[in-house]
N, C-alpha and C. Protein backbone atom coordinates (compact mmCIF):
# COMPACT_ATOMS: atom_id res chain seq x y z
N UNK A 1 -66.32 58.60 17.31
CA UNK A 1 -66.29 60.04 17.40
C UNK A 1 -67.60 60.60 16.86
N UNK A 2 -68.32 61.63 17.67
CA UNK A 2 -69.37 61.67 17.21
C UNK A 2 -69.60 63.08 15.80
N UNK A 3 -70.24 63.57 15.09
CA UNK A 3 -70.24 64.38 13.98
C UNK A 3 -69.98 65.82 14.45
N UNK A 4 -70.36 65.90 15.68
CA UNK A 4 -70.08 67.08 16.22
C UNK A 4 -68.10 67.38 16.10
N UNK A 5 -67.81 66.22 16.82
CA UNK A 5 -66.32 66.38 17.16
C UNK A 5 -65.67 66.33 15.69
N UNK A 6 -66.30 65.75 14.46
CA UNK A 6 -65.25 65.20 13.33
C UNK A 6 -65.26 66.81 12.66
N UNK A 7 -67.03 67.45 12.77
CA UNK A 7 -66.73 68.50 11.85
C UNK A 7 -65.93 69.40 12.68
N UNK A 8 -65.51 69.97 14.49
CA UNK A 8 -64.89 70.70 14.60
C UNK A 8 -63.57 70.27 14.68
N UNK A 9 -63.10 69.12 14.17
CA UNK A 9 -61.71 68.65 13.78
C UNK A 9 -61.48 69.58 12.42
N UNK A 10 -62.47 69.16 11.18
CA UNK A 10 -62.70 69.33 10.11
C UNK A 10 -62.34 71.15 10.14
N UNK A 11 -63.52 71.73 10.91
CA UNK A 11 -63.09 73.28 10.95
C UNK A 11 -61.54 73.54 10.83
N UNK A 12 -60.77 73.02 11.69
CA UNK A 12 -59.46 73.76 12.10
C UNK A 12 -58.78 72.80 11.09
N UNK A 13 -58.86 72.05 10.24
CA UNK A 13 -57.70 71.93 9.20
C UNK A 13 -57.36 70.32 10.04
N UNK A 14 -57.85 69.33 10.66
CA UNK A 14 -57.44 68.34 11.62
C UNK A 14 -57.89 67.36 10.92
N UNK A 15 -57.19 66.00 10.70
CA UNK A 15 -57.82 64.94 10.33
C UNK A 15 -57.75 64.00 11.79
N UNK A 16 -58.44 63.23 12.18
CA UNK A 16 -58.99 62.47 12.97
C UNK A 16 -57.95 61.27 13.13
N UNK A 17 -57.26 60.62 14.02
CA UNK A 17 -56.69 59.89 14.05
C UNK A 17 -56.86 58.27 14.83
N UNK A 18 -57.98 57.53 13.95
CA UNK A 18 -58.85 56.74 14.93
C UNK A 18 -58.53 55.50 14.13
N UNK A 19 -58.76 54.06 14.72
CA UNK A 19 -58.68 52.79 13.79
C UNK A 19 -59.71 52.26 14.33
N UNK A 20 -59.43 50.69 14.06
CA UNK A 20 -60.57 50.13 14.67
C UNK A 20 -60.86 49.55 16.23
N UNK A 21 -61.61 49.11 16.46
CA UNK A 21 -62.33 49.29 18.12
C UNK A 21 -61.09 47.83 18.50
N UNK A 22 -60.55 47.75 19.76
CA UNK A 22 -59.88 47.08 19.99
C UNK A 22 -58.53 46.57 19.55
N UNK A 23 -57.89 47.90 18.68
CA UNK A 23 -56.89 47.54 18.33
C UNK A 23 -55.56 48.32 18.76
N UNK A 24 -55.50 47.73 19.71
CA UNK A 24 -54.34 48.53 21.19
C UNK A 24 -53.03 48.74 20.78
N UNK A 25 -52.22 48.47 19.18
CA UNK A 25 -50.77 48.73 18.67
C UNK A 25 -51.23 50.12 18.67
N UNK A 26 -52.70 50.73 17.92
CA UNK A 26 -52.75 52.04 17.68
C UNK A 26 -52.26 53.29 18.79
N UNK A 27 -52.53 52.48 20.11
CA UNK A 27 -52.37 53.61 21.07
C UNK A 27 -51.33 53.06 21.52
N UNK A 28 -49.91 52.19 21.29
CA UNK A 28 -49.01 52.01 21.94
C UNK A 28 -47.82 52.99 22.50
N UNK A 29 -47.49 53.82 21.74
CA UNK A 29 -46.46 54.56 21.87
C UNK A 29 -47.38 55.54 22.94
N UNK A 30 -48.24 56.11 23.18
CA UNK A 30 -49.23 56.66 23.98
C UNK A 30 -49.57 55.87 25.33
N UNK A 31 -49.19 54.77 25.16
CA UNK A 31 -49.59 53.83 26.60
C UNK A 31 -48.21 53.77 26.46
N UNK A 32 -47.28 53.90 26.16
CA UNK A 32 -45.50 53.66 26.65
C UNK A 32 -45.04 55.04 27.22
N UNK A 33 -45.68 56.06 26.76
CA UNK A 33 -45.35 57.15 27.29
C UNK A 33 -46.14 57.17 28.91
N UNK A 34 -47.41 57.04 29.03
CA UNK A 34 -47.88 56.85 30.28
C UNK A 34 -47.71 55.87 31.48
N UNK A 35 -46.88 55.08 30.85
CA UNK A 35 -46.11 54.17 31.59
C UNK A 35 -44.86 54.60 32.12
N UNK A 36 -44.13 55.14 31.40
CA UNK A 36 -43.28 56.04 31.21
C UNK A 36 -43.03 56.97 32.83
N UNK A 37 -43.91 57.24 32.20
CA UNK A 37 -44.87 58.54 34.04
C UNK A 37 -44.64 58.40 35.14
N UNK A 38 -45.09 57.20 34.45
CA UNK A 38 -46.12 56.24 36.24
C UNK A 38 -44.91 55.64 36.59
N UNK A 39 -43.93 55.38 35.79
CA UNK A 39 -43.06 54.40 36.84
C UNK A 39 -41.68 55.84 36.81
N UNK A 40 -41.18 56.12 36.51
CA UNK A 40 -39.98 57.10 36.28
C UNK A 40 -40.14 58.52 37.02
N UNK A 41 -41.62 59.44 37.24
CA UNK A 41 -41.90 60.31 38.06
C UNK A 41 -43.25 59.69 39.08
N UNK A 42 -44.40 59.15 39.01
CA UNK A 42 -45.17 59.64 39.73
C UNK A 42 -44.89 58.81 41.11
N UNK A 43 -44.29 57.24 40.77
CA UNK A 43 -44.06 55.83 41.64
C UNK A 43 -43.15 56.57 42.89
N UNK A 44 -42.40 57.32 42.50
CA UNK A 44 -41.36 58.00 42.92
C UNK A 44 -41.69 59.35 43.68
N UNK A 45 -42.56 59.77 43.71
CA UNK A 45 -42.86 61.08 44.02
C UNK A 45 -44.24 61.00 45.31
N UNK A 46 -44.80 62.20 46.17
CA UNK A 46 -46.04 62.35 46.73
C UNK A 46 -46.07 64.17 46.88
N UNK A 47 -47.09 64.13 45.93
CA UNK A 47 -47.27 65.67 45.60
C UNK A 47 -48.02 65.92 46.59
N UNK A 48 -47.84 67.50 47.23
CA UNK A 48 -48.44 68.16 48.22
C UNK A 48 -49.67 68.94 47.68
N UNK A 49 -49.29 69.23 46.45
CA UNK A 49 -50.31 70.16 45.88
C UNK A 49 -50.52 69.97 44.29
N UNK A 50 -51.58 70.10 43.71
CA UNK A 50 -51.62 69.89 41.69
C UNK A 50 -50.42 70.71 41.38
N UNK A 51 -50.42 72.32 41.89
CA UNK A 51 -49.06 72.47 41.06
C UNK A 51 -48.05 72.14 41.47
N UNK A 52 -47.44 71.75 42.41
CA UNK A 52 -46.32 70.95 42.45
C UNK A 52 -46.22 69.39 41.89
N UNK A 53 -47.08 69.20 41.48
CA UNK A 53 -47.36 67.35 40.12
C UNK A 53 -46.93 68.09 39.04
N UNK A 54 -47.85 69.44 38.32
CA UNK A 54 -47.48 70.26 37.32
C UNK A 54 -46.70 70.63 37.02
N UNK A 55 -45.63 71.08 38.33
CA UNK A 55 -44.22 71.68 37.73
C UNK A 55 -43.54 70.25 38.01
N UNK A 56 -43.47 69.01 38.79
CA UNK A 56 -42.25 68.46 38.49
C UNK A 56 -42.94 67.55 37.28
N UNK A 57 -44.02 67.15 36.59
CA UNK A 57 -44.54 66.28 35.31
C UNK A 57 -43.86 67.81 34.29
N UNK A 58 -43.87 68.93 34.09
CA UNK A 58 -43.43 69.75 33.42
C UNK A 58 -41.81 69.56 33.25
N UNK A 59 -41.33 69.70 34.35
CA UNK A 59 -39.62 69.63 34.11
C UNK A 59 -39.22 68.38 33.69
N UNK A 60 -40.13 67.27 34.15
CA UNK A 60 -39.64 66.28 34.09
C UNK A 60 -39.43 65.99 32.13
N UNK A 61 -41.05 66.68 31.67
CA UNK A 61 -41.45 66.07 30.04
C UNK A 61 -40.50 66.93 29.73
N UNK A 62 -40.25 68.32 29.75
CA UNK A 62 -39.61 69.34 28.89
C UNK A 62 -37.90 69.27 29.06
N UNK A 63 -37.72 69.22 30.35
CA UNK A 63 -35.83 68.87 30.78
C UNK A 63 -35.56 67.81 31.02
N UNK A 64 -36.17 66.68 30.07
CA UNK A 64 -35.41 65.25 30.46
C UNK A 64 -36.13 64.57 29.40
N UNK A 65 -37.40 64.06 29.13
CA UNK A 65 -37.92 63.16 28.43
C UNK A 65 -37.55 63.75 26.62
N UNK A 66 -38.38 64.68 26.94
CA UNK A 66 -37.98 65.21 25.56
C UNK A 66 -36.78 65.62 24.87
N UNK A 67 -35.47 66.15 25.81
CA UNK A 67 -34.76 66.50 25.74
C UNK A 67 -33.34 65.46 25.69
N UNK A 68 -33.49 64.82 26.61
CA UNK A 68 -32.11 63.67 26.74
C UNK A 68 -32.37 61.92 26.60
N UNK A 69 -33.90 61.83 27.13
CA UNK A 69 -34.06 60.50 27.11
C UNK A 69 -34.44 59.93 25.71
N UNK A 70 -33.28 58.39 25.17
CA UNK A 70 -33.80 57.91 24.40
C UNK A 70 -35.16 57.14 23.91
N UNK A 71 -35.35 57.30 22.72
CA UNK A 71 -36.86 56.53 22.50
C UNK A 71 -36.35 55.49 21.46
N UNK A 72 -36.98 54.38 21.55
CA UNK A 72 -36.88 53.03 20.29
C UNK A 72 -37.47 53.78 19.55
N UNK A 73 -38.82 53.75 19.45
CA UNK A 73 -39.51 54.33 18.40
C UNK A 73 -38.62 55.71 17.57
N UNK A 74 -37.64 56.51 17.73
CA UNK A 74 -37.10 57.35 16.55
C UNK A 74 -35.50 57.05 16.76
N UNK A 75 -35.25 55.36 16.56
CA UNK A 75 -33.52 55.59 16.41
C UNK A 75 -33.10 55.64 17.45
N UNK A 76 -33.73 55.61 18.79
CA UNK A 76 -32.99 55.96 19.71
C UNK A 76 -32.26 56.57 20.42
N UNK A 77 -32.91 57.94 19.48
CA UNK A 77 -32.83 59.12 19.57
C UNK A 77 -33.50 60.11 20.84
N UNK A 78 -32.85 61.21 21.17
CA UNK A 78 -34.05 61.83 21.85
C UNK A 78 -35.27 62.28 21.05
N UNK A 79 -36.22 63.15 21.42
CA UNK A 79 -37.13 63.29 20.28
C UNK A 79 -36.74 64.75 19.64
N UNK A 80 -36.29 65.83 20.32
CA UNK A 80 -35.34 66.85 20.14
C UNK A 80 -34.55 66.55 18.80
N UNK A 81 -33.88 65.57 19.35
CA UNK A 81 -32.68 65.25 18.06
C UNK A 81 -33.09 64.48 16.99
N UNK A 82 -34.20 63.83 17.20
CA UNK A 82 -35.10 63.06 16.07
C UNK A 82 -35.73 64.28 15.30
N UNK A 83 -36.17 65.09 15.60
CA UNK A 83 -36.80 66.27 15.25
C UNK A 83 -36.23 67.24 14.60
N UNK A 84 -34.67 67.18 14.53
CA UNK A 84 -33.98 68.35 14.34
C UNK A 84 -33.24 67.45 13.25
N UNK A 85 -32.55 66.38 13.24
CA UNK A 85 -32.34 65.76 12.07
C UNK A 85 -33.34 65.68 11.08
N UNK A 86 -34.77 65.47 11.44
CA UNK A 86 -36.04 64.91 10.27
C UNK A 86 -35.86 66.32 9.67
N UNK A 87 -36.01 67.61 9.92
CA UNK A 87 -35.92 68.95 9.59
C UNK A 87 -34.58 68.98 8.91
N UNK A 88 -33.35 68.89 9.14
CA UNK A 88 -32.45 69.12 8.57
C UNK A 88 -31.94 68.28 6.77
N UNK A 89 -32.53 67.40 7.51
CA UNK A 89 -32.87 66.01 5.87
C UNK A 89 -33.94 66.64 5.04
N UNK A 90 -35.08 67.16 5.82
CA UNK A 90 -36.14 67.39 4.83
C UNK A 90 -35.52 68.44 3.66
N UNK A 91 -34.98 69.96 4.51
CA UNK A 91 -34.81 70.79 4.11
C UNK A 91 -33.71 70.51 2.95
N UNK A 92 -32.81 69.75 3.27
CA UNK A 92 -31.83 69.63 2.16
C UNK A 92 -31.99 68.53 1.05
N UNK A 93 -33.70 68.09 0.82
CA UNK A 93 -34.19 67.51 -0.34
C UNK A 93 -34.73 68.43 -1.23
């Protein structure tokens, strides 16, 4: 990342989220989600136009992935309900 990008991370309150060069666990959950995509909407689909990719990759992340589909990574939870339990635990420590 070059000094330009760290200090306008730095401006807005952002810490940088980088490891070392070749170490592909870091971006896993990020390559499972784009896999995710590619096989569950895009394999499946032939868009006529960008916004019609936009609105069905939109309905698809906001009314289904995020919303109903389970993830390993939080319990196996949706992320909704992973999210709303982590909040409800926090608050009542």
């Amino acid at each position: 990342a070059s000094d330009e990008y760290r200090a306008e991370l730095k401006r807005h309150g952002c810490v940088a989220s980088m490891s070392r060069s070749g170490d592909g666990w870091d971006n896993a959950v990020a390559e499972s989600f784009f896999s995710t995509i590619e096989f569950e909407v895009l394999a499946r689909a032939d868009f006529a136009t960008r916004a019609q990719a936009k609105r069905t990759l939109g309905s698809y992340i906001d009314g289904f992935y995020n919303i109903r589909r389970r993830h390993s990574t939080v319990k196996y939870l949706s992320p909704i309900e992973f999210e709303l339990r982590s909040a409800s635990t926090s608050e009542a420590a």
